[in-house]
C-alpha atoms as a PDB file:
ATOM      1  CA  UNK A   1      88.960  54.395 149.983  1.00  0.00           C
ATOM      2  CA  UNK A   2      87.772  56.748 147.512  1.00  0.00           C
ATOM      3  CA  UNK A   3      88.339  60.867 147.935  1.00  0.00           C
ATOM      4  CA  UNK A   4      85.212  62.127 148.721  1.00  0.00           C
ATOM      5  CA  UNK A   5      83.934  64.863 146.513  1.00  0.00           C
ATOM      6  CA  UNK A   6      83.101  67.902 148.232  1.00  0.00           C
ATOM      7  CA  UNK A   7      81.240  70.542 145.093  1.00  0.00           C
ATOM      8  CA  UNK A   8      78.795  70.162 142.749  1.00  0.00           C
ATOM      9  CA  UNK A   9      76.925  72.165 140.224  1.00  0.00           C
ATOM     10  CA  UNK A  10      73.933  71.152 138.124  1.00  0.00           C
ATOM     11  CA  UNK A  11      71.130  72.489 135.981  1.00  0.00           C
ATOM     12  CA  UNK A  12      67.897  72.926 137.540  1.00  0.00           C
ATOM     13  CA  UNK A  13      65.181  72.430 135.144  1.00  0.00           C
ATOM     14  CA  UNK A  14      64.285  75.920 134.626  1.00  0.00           C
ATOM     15  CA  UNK A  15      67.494  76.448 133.386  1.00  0.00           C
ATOM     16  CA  UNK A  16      69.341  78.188 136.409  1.00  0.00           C
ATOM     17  CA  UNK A  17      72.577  76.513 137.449  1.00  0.00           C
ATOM     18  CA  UNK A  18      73.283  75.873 141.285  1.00  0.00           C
ATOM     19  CA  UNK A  19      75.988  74.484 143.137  1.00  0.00           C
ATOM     20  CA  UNK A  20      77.326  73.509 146.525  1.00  0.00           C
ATOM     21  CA  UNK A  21      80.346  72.849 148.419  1.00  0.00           C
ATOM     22  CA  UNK A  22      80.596  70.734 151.712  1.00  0.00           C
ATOM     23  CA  UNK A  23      82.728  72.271 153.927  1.00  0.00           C
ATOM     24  CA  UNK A  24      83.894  69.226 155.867  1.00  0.00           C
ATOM     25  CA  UNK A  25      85.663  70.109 159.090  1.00  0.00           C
ATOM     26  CA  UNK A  26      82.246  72.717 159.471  1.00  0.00           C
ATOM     27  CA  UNK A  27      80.030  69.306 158.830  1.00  0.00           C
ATOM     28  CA  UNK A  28      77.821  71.748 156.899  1.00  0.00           C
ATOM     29  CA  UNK A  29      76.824  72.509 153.041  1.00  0.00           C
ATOM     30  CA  UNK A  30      77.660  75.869 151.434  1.00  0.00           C
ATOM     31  CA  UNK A  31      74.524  76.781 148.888  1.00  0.00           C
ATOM     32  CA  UNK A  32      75.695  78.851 145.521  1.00  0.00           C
ATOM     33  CA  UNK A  33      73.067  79.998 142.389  1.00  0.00           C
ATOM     34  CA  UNK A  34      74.219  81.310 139.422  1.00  0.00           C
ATOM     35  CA  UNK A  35      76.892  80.524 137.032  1.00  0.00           C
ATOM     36  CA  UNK A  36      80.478  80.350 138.298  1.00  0.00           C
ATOM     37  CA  UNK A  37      78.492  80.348 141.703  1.00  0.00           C
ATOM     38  CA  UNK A  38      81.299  78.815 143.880  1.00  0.00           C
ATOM     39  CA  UNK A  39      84.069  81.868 143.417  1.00  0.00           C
ATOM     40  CA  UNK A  40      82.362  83.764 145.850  1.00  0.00           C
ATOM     41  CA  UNK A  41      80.147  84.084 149.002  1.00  0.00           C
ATOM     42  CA  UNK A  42      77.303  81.261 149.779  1.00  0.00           C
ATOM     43  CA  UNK A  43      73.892  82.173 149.757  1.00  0.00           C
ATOM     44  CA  UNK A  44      72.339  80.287 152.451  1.00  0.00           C
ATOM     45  CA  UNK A  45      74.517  77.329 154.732  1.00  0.00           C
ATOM     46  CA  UNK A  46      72.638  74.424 155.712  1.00  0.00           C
ATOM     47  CA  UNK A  47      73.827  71.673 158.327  1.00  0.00           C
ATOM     48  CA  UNK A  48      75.088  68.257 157.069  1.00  0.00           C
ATOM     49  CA  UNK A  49      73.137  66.408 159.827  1.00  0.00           C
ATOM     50  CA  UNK A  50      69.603  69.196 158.857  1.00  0.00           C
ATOM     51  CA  UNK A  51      70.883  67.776 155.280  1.00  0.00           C
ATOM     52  CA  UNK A  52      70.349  64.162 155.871  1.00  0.00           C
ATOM     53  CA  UNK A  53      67.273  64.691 158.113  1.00  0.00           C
ATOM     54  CA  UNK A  54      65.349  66.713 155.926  1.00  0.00           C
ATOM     55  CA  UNK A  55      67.006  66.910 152.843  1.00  0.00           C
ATOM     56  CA  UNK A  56      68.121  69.704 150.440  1.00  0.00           C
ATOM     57  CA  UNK A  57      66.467  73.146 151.687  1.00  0.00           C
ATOM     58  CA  UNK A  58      67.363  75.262 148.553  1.00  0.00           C
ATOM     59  CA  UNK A  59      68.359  73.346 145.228  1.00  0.00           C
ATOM     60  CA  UNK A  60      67.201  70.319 143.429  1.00  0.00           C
ATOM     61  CA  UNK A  61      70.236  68.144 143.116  1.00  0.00           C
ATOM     62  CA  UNK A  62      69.373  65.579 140.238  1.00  0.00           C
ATOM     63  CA  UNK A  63      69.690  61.943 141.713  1.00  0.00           C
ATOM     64  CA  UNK A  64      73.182  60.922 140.948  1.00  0.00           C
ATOM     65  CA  UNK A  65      74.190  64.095 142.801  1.00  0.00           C
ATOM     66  CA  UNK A  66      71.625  63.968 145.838  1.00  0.00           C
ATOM     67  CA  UNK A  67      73.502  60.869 146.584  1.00  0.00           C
ATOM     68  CA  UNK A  68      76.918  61.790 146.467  1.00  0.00           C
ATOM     69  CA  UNK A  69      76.540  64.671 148.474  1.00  0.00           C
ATOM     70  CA  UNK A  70      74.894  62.028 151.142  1.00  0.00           C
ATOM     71  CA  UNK A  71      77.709  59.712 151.097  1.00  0.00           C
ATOM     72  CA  UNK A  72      79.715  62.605 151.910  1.00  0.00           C
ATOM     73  CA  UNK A  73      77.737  63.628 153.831  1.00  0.00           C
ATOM     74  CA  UNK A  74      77.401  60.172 156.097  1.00  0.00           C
ATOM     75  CA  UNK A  75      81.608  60.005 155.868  1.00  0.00           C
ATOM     76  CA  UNK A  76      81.715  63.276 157.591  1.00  0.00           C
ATOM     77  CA  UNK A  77      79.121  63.107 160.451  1.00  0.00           C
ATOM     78  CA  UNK A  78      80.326  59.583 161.099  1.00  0.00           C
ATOM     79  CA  UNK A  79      83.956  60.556 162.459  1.00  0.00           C
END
């Protein structure tokens, strides 16, 4: 099996760049905005399983990275 990824950062389309990290003994997602966003504090944390339910709460991942952060997102919540 493949490492999972656990960060991301992309380009929302108003130009701002956002990120996350999945913190994967916490089952939850650590939201970042701005550049160089995951050196520091998150700004908002947001369940894995409130994640798959609902969705993103605070970023627009583009596709490609929506669904890797589910697939992590599934491996974690299914052990």
């Amino acid at each position: 099996m493949n490492p999972l990824n656990t960060a991301w950062m992309w380009k929302q389309d108003d130009g701002e760049i956002w990120g996350l990290t999945v913190d994967t003994e916490k089952q939850r997602v650590e939201w970042f905005d701005g550049i160089g966003c995951a050196c520091g504090d998150s700004f908002a944390i947001q369940t894995a399983a409130d994640f798959l339910a609902k969705g993103p709460r605070y970023g627009e991942p583009p596709p490609d990275v929506l669904s890797e952060i589910q697939t992590t997102l599934k491996a974690i919540t299914a052990t």
